[in-house]
PDB file of N, CA and C in Angstrom:
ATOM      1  N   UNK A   1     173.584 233.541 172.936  1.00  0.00           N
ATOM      2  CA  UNK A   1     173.948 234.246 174.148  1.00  0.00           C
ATOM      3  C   UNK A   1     172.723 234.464 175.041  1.00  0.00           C
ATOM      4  N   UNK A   2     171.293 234.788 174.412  1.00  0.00           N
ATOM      5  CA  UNK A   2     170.150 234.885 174.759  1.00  0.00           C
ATOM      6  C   UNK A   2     170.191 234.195 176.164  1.00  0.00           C
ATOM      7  N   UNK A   3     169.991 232.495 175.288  1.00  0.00           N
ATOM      8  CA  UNK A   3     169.363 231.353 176.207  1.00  0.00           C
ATOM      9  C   UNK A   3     170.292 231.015 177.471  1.00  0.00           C
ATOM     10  N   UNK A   4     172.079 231.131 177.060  1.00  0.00           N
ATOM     11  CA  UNK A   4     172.825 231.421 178.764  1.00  0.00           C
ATOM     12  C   UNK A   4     172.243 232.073 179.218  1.00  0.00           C
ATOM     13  N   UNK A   5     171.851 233.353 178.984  1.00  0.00           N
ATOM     14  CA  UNK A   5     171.579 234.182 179.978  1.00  0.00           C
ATOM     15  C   UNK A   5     170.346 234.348 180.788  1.00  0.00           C
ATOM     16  N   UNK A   6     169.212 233.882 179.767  1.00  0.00           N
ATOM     17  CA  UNK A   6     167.629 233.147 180.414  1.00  0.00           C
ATOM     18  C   UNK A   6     168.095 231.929 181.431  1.00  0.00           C
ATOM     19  N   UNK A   7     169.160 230.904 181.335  1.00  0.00           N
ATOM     20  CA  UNK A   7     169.522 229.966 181.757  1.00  0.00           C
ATOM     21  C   UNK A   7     169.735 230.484 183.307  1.00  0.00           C
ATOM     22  N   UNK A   8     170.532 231.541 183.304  1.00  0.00           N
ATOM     23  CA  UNK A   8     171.487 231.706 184.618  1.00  0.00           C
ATOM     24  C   UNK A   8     170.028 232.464 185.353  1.00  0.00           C
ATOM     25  N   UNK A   9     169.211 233.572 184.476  1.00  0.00           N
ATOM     26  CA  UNK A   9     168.651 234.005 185.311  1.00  0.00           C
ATOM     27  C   UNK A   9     167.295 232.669 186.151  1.00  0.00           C
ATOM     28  N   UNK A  10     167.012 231.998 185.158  1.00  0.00           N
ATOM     29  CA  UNK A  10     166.138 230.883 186.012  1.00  0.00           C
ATOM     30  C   UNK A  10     166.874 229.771 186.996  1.00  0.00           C
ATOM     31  N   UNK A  11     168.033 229.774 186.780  1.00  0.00           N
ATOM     32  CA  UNK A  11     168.665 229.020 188.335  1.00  0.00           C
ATOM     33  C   UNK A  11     168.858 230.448 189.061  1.00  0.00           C
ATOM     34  N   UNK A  12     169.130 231.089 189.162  1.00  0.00           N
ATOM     35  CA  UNK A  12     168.594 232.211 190.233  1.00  0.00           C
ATOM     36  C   UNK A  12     167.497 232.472 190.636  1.00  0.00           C
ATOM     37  N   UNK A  13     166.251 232.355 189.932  1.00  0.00           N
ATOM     38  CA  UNK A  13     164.743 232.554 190.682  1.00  0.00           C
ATOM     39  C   UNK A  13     164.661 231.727 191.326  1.00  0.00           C
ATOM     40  N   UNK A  14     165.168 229.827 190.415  1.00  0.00           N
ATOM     41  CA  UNK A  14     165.028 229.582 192.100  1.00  0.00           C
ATOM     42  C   UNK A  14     165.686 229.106 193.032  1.00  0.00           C
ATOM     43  N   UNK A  15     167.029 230.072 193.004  1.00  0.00           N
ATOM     44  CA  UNK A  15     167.658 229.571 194.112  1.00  0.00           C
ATOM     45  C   UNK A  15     166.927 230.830 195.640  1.00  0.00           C
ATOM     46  N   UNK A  16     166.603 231.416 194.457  1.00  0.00           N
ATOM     47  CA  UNK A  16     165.914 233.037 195.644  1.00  0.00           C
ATOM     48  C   UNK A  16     164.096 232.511 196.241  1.00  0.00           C
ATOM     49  N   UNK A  17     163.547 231.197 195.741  1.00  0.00           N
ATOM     50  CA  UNK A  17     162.481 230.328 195.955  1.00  0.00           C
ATOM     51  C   UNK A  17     161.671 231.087 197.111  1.00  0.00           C
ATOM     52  N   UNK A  18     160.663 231.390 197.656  1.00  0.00           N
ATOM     53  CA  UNK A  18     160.281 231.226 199.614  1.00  0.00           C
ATOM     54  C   UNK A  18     159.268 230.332 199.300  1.00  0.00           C
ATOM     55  N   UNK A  19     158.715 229.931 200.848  1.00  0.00           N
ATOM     56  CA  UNK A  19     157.433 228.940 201.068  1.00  0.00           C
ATOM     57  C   UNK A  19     156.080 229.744 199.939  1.00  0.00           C
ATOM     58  N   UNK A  20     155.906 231.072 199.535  1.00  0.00           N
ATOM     59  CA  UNK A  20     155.312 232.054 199.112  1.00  0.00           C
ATOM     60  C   UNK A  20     154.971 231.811 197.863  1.00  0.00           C
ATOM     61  N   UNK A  21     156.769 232.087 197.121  1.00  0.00           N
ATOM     62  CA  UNK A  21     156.306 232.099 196.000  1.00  0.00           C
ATOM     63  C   UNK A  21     156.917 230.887 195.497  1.00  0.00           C
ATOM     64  N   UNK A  22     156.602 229.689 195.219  1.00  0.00           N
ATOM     65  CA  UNK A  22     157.478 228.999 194.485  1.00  0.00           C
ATOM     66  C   UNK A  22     157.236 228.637 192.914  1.00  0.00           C
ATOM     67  N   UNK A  23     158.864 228.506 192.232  1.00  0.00           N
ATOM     68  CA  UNK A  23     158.343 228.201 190.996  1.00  0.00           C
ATOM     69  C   UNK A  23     158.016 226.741 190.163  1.00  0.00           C
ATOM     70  N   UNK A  24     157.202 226.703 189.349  1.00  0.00           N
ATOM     71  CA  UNK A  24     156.989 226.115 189.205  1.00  0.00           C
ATOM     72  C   UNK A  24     158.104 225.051 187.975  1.00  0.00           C
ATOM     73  N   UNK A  25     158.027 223.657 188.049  1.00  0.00           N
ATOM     74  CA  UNK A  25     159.462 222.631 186.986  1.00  0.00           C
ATOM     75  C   UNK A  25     159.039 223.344 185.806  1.00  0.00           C
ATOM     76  N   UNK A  26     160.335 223.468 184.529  1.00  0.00           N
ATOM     77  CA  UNK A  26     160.491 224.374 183.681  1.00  0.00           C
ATOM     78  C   UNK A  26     160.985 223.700 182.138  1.00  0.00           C
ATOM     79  N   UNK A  27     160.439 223.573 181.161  1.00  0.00           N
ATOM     80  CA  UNK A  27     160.729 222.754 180.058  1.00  0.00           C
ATOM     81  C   UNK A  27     161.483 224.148 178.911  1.00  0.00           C
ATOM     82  N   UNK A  28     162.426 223.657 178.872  1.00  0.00           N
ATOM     83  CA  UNK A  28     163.532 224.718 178.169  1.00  0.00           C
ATOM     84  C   UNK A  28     163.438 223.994 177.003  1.00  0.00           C
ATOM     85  N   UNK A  29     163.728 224.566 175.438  1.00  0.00           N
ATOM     86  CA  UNK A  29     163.962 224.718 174.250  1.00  0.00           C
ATOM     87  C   UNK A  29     164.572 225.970 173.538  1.00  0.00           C
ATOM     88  N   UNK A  30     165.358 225.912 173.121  1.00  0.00           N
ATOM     89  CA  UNK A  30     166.538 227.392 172.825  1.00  0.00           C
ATOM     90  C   UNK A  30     165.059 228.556 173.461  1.00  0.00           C
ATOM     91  N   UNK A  31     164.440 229.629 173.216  1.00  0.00           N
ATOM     92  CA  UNK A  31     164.120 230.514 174.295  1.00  0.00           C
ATOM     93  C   UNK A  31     162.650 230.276 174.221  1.00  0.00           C
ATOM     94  N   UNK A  32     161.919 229.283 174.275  1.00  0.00           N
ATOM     95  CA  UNK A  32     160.758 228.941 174.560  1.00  0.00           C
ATOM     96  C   UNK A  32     160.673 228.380 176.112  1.00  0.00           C
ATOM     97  N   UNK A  33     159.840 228.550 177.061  1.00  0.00           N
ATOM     98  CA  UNK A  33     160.137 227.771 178.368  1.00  0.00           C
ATOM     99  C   UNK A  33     158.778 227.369 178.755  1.00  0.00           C
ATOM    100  N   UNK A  34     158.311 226.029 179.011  1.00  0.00           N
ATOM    101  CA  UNK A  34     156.731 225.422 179.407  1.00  0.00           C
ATOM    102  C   UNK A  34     157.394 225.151 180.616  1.00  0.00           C
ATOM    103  N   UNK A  35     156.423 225.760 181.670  1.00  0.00           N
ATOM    104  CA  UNK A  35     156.070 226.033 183.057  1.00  0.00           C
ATOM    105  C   UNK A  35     155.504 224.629 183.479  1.00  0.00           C
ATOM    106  N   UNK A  36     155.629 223.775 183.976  1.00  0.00           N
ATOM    107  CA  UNK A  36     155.622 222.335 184.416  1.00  0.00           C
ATOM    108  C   UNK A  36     154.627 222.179 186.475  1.00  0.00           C
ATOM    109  N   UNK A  37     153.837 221.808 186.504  1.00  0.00           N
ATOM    110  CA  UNK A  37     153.561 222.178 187.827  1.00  0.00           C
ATOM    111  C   UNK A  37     151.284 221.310 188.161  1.00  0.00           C
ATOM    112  N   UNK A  38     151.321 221.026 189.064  1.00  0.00           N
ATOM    113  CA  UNK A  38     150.412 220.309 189.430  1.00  0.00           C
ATOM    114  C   UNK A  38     148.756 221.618 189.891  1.00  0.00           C
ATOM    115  N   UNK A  39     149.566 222.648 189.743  1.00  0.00           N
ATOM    116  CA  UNK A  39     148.919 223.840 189.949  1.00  0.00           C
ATOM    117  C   UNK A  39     149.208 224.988 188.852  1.00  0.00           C
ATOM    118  N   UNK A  40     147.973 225.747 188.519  1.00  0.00           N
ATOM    119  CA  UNK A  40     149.005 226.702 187.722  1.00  0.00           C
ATOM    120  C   UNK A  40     149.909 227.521 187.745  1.00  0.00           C
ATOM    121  N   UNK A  41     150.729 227.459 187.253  1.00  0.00           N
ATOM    122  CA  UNK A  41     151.854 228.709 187.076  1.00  0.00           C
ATOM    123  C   UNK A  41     151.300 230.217 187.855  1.00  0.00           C
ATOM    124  N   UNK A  42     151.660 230.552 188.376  1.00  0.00           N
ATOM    125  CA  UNK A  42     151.840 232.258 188.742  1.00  0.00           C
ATOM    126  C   UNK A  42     152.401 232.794 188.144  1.00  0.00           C
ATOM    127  N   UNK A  43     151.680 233.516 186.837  1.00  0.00           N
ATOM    128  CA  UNK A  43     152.561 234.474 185.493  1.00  0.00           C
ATOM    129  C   UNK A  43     153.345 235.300 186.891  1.00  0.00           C
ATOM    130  N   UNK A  44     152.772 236.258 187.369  1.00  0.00           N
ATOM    131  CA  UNK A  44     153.423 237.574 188.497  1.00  0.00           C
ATOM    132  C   UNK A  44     154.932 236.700 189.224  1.00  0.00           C
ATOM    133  N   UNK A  45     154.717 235.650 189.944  1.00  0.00           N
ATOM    134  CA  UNK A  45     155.626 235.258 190.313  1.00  0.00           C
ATOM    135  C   UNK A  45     156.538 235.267 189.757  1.00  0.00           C
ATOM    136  N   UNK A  46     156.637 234.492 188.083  1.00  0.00           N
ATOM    137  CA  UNK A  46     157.338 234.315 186.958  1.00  0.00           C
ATOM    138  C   UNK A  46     157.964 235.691 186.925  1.00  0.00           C
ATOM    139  N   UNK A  47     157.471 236.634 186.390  1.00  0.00           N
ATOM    140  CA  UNK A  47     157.842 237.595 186.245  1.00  0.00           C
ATOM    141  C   UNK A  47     158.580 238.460 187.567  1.00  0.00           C
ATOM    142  N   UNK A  48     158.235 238.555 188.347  1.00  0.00           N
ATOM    143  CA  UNK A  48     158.902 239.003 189.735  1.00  0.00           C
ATOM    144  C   UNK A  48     160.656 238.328 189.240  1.00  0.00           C
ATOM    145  N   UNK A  49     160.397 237.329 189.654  1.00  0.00           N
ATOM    146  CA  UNK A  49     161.512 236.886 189.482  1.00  0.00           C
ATOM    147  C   UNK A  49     162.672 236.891 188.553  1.00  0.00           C
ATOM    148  N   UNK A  50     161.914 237.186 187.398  1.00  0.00           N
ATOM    149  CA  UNK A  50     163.069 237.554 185.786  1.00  0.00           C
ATOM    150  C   UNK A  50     163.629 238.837 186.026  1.00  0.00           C
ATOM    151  N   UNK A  51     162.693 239.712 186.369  1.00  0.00           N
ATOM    152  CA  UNK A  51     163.050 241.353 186.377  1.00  0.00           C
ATOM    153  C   UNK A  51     163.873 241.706 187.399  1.00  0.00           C
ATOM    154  N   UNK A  52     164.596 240.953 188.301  1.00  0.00           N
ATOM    155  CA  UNK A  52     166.545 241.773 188.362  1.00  0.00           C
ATOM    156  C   UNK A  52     167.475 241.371 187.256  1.00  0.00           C
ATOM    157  N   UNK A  53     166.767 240.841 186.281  1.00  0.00           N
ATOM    158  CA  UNK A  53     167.755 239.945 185.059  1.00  0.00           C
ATOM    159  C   UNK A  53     167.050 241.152 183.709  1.00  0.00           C
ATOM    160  N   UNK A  54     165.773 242.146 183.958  1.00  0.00           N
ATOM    161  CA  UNK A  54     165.817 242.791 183.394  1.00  0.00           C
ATOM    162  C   UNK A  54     164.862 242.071 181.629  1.00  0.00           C
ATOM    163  N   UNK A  55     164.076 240.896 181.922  1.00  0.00           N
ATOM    164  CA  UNK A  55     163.741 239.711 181.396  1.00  0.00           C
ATOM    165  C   UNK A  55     161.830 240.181 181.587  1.00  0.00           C
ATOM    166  N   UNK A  56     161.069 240.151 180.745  1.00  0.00           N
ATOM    167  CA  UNK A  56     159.558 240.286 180.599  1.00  0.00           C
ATOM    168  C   UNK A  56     159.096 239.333 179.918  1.00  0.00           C
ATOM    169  N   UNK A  57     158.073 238.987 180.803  1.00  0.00           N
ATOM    170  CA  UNK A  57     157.142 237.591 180.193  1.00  0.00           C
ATOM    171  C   UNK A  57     156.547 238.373 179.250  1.00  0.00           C
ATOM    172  N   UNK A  58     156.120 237.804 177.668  1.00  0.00           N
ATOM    173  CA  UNK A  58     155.490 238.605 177.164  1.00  0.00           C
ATOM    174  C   UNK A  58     154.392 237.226 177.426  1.00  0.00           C
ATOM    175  N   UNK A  59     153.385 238.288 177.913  1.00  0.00           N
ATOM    176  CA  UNK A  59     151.834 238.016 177.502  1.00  0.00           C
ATOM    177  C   UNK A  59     150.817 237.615 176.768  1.00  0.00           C
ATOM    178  N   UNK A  60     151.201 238.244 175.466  1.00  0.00           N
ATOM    179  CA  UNK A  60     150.561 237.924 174.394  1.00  0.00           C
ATOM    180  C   UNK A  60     150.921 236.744 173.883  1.00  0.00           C
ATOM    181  N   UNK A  61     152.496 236.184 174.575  1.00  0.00           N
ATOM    182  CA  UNK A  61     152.309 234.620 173.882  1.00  0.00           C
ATOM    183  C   UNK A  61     152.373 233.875 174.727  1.00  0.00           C
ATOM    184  N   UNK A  62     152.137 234.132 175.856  1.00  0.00           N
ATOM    185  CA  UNK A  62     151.784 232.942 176.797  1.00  0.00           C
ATOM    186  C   UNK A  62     150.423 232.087 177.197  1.00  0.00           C
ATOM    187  N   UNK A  63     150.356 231.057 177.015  1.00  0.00           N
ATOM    188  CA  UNK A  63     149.567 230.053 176.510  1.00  0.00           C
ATOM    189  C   UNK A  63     149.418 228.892 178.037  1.00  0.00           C
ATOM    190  N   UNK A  64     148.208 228.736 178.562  1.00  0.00           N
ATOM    191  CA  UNK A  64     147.853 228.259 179.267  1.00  0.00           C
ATOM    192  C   UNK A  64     147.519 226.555 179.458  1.00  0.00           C
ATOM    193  N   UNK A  65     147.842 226.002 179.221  1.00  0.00           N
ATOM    194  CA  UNK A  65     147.234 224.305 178.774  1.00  0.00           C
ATOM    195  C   UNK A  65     147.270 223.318 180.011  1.00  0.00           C
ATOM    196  N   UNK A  66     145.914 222.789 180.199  1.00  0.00           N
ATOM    197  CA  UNK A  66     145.462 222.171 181.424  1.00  0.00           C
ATOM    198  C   UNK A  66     145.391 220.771 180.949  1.00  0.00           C
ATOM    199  N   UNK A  67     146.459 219.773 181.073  1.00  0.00           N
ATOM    200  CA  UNK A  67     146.118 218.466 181.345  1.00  0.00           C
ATOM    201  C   UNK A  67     144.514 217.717 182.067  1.00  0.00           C
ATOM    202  N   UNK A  68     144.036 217.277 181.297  1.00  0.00           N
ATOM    203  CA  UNK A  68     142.806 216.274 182.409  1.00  0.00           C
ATOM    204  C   UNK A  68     142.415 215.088 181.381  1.00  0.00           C
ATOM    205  N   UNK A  69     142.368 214.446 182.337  1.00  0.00           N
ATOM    206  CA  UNK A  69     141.894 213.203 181.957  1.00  0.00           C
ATOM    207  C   UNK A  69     140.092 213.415 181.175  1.00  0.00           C
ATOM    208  N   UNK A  70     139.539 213.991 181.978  1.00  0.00           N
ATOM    209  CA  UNK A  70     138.325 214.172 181.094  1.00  0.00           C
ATOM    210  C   UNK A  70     137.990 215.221 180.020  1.00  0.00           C
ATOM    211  N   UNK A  71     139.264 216.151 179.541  1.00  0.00           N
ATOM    212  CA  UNK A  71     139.171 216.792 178.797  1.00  0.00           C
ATOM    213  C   UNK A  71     140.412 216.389 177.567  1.00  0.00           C
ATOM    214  N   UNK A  72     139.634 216.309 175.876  1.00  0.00           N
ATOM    215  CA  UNK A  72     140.917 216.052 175.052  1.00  0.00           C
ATOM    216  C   UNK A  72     141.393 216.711 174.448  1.00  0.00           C
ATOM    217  N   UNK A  73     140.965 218.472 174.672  1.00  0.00           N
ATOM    218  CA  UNK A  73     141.803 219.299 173.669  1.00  0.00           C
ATOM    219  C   UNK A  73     143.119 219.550 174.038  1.00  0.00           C
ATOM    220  N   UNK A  74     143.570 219.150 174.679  1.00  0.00           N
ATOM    221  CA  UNK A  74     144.712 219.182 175.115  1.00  0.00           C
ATOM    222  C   UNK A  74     145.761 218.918 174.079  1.00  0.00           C
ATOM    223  N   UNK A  75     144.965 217.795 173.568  1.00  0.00           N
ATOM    224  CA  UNK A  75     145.795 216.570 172.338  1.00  0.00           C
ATOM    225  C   UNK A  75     146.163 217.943 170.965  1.00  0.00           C
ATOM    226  N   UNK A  76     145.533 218.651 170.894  1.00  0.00           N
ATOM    227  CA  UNK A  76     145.590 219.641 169.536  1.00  0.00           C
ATOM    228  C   UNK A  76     146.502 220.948 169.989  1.00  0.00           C
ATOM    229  N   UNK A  77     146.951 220.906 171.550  1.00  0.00           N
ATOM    230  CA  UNK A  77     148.543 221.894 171.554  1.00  0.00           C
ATOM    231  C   UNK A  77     149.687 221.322 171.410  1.00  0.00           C
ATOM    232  N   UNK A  78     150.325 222.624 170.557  1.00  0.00           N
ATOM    233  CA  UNK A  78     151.380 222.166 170.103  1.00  0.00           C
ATOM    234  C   UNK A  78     152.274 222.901 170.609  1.00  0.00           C
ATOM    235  N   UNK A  79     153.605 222.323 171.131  1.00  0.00           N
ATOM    236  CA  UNK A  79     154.660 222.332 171.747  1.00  0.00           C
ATOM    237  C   UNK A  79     156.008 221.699 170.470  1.00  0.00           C
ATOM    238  N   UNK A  80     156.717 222.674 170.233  1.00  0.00           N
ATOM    239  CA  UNK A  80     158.206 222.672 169.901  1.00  0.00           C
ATOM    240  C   UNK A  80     157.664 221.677 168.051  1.00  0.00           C
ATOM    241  N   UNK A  81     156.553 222.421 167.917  1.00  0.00           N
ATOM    242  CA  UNK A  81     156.533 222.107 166.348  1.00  0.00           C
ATOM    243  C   UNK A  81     155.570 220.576 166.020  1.00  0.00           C
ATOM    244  N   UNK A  82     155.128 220.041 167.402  1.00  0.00           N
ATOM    245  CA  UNK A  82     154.215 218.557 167.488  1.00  0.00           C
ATOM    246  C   UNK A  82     153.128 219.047 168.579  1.00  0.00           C
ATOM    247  N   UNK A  83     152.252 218.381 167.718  1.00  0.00           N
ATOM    248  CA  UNK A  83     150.704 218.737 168.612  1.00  0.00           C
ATOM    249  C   UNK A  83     151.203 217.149 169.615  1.00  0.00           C
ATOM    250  N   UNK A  84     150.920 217.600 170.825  1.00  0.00           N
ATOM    251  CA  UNK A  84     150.757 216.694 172.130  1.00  0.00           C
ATOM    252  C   UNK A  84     150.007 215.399 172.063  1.00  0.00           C
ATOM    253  N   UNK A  85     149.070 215.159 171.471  1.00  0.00           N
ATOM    254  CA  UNK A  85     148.229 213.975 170.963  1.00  0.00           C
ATOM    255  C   UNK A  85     148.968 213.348 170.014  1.00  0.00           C
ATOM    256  N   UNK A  86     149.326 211.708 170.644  1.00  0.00           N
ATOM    257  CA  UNK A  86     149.907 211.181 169.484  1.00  0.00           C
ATOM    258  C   UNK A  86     149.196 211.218 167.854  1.00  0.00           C
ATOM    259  N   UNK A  87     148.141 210.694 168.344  1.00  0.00           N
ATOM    260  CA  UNK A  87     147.160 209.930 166.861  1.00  0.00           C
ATOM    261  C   UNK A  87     147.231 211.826 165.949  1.00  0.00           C
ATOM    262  N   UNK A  88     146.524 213.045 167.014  1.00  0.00           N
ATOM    263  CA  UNK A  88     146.527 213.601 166.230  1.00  0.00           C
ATOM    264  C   UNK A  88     148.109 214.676 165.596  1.00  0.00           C
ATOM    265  N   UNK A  89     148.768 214.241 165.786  1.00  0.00           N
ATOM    266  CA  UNK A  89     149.937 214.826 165.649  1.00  0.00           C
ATOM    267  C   UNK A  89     150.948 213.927 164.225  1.00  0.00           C
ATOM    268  N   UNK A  90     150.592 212.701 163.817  1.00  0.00           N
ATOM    269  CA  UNK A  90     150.180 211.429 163.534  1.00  0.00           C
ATOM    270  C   UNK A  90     149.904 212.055 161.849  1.00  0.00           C
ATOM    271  N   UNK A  91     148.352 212.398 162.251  1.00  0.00           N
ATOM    272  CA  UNK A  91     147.494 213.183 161.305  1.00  0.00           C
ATOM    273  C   UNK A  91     147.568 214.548 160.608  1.00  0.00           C
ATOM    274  N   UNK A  92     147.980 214.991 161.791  1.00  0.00           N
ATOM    275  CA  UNK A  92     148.693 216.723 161.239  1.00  0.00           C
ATOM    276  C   UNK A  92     150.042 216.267 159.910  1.00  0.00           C
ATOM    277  N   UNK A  93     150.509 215.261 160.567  1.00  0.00           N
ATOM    278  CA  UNK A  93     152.124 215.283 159.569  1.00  0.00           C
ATOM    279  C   UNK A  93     151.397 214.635 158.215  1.00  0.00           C
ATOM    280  N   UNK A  94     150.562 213.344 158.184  1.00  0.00           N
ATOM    281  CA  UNK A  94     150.046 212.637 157.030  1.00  0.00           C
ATOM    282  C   UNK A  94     149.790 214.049 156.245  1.00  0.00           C
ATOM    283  N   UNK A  95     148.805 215.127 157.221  1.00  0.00           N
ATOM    284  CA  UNK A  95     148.226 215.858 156.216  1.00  0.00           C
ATOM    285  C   UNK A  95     149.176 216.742 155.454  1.00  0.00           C
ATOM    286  N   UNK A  96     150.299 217.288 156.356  1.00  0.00           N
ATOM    287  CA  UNK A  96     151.116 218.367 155.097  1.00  0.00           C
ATOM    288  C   UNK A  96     152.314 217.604 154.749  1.00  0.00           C
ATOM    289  N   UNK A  97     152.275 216.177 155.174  1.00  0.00           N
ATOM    290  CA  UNK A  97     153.408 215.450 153.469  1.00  0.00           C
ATOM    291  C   UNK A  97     152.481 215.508 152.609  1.00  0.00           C
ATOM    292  N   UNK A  98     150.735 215.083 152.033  1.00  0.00           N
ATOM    293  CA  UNK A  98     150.516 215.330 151.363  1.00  0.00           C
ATOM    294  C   UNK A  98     149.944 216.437 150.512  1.00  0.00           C
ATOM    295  N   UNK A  99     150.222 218.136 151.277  1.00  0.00           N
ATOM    296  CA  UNK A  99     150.373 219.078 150.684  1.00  0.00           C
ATOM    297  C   UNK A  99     151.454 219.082 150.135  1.00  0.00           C
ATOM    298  N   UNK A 100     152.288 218.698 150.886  1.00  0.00           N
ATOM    299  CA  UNK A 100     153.977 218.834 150.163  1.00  0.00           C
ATOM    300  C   UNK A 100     153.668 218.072 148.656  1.00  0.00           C
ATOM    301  N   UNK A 101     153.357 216.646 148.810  1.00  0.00           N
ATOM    302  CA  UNK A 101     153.659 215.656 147.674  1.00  0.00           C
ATOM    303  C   UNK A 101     152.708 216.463 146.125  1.00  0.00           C
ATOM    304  N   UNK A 102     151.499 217.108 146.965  1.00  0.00           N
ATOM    305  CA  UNK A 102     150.712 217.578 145.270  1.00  0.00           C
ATOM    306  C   UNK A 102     151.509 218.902 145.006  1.00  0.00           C
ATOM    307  N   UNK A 103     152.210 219.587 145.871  1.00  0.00           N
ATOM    308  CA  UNK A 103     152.923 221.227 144.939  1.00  0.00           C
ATOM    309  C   UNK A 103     153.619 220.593 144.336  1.00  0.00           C
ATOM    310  N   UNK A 104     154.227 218.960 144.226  1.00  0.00           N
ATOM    311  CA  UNK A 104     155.231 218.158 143.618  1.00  0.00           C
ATOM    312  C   UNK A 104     154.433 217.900 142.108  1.00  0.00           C
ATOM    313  N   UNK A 105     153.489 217.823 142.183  1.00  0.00           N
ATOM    314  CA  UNK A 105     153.253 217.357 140.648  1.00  0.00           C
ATOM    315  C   UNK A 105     152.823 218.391 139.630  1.00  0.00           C
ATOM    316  N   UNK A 106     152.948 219.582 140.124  1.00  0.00           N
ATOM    317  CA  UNK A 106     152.904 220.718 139.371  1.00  0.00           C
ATOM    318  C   UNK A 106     154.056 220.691 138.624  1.00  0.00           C
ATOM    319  N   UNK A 107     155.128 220.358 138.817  1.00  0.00           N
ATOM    320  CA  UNK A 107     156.564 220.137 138.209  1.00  0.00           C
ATOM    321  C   UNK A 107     156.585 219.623 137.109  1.00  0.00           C
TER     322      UNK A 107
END
């Protein structure tokens, strides 16, 4: 019921949009949402806009991540359970099938 209702309130922020504040494209997963945009996000805006829906950005887990070509930590955030870097995301999984496979031979 949550995510309808996060749903309806973000086609309302931006149907309520001005030249001012606009929001930024929006990557939905049941109630996780990555802020999509060539500039950064405006947390305040974000928030302006949730609160006639009665809706608070929490802070403490909002997470900032800057695409660039000359920078690669990028590759080591993780989004919806996969780090963003193929190779290392690749590597993350090799590494805990084989945590998984040795609690197996304790058996």
């Amino acid at each position: 019921m949550f995510i309808v209702y996060l749903e309806n309130a973000l086609k309302n922020a931006r149907s309520n949009e001005t030249p001012q504040q606009v929001l930024p494209n929006e990557i939905i997963y049941a109630n996780d949402i990555d802020f999509v945009g060539t500039d950064p996000p405006n947390i305040n805006d974000i928030e302006t806009s949730l609160k006639n829906f009665r809706l608070k950005v929490n802070v403490d887990k909002t997470e900032h991540t800057e695409l660039r070509k000359d920078k690669e930590d990028w590759k080591l955030t993780k989004k919806v359970g996969s780090l963003l870097g193929s190779k290392e995301d690749i590597d993350h999984r090799k590494h805990l099938s084989n945590v998984a496979l040795n609690k197996l031979s304790n058996i």
